[in-house]
C-alpha atoms as a PDB file:
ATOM      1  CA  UNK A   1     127.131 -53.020  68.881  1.00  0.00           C
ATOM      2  CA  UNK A   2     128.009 -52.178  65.925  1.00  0.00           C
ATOM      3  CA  UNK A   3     125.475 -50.153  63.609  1.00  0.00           C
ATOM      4  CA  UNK A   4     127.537 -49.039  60.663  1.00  0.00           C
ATOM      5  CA  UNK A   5     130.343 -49.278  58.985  1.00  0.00           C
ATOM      6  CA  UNK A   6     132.032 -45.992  61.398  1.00  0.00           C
ATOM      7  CA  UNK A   7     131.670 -48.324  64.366  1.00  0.00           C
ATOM      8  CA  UNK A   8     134.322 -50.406  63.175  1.00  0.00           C
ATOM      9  CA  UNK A   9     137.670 -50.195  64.842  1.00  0.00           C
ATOM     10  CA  UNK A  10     139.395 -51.185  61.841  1.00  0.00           C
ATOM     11  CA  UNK A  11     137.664 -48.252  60.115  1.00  0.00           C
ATOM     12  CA  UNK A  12     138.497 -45.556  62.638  1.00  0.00           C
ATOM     13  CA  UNK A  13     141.809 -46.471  63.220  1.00  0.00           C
ATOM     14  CA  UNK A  14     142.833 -46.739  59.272  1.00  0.00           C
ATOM     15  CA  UNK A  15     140.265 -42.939  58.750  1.00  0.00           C
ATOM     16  CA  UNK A  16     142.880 -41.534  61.444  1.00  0.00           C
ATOM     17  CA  UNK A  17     146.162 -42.654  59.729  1.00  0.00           C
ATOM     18  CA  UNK A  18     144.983 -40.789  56.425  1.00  0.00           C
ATOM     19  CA  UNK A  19     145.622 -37.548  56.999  1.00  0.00           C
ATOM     20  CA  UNK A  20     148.764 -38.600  58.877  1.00  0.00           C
ATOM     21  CA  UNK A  21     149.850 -39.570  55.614  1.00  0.00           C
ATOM     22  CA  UNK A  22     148.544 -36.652  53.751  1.00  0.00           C
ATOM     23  CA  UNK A  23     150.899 -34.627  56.300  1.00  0.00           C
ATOM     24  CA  UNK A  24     153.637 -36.622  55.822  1.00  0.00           C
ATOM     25  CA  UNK A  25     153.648 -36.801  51.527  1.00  0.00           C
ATOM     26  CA  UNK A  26     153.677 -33.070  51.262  1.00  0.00           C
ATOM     27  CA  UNK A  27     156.964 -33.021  52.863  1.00  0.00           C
ATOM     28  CA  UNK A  28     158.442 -34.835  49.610  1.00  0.00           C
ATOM     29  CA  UNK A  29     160.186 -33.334  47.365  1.00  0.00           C
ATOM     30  CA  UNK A  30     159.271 -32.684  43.896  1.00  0.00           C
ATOM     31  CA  UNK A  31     160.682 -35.824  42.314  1.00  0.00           C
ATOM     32  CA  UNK A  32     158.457 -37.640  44.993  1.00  0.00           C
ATOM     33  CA  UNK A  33     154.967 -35.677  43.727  1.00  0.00           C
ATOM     34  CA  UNK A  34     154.206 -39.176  42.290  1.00  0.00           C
ATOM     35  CA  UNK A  35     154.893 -41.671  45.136  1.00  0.00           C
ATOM     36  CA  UNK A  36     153.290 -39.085  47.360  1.00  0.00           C
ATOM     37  CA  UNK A  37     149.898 -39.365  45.089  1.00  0.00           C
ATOM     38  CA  UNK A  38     150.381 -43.075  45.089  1.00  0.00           C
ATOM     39  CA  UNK A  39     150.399 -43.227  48.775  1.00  0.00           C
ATOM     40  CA  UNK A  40     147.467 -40.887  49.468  1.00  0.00           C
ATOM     41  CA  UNK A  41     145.423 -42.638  47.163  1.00  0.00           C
ATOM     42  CA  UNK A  42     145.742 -46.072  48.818  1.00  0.00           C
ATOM     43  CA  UNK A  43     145.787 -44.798  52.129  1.00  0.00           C
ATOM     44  CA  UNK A  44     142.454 -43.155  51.093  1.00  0.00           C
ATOM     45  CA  UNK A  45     141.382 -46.656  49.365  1.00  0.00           C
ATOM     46  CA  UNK A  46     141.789 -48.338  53.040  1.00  0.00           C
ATOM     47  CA  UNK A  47     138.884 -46.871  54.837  1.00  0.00           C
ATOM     48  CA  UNK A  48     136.702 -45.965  51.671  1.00  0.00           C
ATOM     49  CA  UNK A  49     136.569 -49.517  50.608  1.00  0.00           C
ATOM     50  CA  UNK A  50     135.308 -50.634  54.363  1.00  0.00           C
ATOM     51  CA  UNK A  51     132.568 -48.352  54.235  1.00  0.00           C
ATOM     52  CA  UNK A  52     131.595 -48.873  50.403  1.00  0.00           C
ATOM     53  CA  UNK A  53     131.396 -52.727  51.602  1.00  0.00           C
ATOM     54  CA  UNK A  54     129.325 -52.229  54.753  1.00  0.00           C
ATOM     55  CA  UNK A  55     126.083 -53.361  54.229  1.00  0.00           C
ATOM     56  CA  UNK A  56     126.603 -55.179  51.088  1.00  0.00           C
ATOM     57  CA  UNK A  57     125.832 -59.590  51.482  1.00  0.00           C
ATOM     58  CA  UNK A  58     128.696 -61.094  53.256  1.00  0.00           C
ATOM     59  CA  UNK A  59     130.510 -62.138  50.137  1.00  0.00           C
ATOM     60  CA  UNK A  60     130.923 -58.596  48.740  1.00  0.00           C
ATOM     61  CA  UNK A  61     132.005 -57.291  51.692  1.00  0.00           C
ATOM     62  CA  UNK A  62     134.715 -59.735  52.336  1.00  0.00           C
ATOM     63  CA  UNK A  63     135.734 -58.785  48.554  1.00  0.00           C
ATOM     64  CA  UNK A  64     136.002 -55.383  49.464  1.00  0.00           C
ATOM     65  CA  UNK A  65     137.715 -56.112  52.842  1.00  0.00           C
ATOM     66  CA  UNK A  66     140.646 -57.683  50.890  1.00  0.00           C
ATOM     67  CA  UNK A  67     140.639 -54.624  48.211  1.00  0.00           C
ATOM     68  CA  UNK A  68     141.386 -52.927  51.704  1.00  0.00           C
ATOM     69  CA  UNK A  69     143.693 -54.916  53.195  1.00  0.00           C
ATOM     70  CA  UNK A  70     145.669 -55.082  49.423  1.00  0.00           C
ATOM     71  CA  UNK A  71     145.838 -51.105  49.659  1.00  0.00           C
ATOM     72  CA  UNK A  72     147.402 -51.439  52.981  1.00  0.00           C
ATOM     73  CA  UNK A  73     149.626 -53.438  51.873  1.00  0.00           C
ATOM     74  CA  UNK A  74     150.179 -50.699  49.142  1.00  0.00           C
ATOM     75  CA  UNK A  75     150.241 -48.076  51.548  1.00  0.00           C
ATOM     76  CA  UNK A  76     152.844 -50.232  53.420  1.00  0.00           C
ATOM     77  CA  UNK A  77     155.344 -50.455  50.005  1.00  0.00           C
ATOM     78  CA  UNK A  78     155.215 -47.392  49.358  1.00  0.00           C
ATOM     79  CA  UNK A  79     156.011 -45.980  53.073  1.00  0.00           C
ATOM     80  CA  UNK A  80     159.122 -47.869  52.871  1.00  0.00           C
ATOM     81  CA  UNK A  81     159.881 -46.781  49.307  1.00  0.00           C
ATOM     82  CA  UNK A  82     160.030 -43.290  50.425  1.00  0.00           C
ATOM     83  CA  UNK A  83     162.163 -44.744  53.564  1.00  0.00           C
ATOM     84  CA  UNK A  84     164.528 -45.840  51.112  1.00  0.00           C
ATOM     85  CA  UNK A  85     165.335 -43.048  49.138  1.00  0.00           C
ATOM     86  CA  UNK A  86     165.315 -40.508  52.120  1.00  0.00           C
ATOM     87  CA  UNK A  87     161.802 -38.690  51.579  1.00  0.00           C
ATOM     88  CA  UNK A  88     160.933 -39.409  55.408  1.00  0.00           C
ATOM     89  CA  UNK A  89     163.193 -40.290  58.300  1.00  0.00           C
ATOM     90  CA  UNK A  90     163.475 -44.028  58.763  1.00  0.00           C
ATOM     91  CA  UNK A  91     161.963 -43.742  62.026  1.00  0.00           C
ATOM     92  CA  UNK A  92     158.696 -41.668  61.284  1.00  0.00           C
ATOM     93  CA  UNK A  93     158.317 -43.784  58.203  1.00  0.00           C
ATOM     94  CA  UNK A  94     158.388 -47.310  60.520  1.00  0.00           C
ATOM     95  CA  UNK A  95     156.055 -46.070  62.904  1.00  0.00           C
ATOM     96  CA  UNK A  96     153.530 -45.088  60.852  1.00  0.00           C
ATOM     97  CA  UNK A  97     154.475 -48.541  58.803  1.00  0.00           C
ATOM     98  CA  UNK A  98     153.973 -50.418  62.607  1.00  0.00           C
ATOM     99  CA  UNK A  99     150.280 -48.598  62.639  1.00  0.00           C
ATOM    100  CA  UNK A 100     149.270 -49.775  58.893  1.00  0.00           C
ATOM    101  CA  UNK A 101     150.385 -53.215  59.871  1.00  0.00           C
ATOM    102  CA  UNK A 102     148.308 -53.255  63.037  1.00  0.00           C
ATOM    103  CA  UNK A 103     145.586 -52.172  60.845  1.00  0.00           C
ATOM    104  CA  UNK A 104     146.361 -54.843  58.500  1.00  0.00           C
ATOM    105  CA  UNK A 105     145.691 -57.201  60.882  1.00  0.00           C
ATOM    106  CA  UNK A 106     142.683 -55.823  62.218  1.00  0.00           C
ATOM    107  CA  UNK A 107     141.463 -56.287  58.277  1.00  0.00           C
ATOM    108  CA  UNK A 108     142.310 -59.696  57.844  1.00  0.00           C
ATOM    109  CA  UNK A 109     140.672 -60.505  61.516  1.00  0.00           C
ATOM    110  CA  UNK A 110     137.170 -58.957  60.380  1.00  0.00           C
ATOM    111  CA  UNK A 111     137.453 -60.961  57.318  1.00  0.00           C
ATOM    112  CA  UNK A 112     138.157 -64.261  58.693  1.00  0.00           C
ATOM    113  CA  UNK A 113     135.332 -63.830  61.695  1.00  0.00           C
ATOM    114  CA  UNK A 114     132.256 -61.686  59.623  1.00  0.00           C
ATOM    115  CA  UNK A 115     128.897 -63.304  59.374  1.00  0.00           C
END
C-alpha cells in the first residue's frame, strides 16, 4: 500500500541512481564542470519532483510527474553527451542510460494509471 510518496518504486529506484551519477560527474574533467552540474541537477530534479507532487490533486501531480519524466529525459541527453566526447566509458555511460530509461518508463506508467 502505498502511504507516501517514498513507497513509490519509481521514486526509490530514480533516489538510488542519483548519487550514482554524482559519482560518476566528478570523474569529468574540468572542461566537463558544466555538463557534470547539468546532469546532477536533473538527476536530482527526477525524484524531487515525485515527492514535491505527492499529495497534491491528481492533476498537479501528473504535471509534476511529466516535469520528472522531462528531466529524465535530460538526464538521459546528457549521459550520452558525455559518452560522446569521452568523459565516461561508453559502456558505464549505457548502463546507467538502460536504468534512467527503465525509470522513464516506470514515470510514464504512474502517469497514465494514477487516480
Amino acid at each position: 500500500m502505498i502511504k507516501s510518496f517514498s513507497d513509490l518504486i519509481v521514486y526509490r529506484n530514480s533516489k538510488k541512481l542519483y548519487p550514482i551519477v554524482m559519482r560518476l560527474t566528478k570523474t569529468y574533467p574540468r572542461e566537463g564542470k558544466s555538463l557534470a552540474d547539468q546532469t546532477c541537477r536533473s538527476a536530482n530534479a527526477i525524484h524531487s519532483d515525485i515527492a514535491e507532487g505527492y499529495g497534491r490533486s491528481v492533476a498537479e501531480f501528473k504535471m509534476y510527474l511529466t516535469r520528472a519524466l522531462g528531466s529524465c529525459n535530460e538526464t538521459i541527453s546528457h549521459l550520452e553527451d558525455a559518452r560522446n566526447v569521452e568523459f565516461v566509458k561508453s559502456a558505464t555511460a549505457q548502463m546507467i542510460i538502460a536504468k534512467y530509461n527503465i525509470v522513464g518508463k516506470q514515470i510514464y506508467q504512474l502517469r497514465q494509471n494514477w487516480k
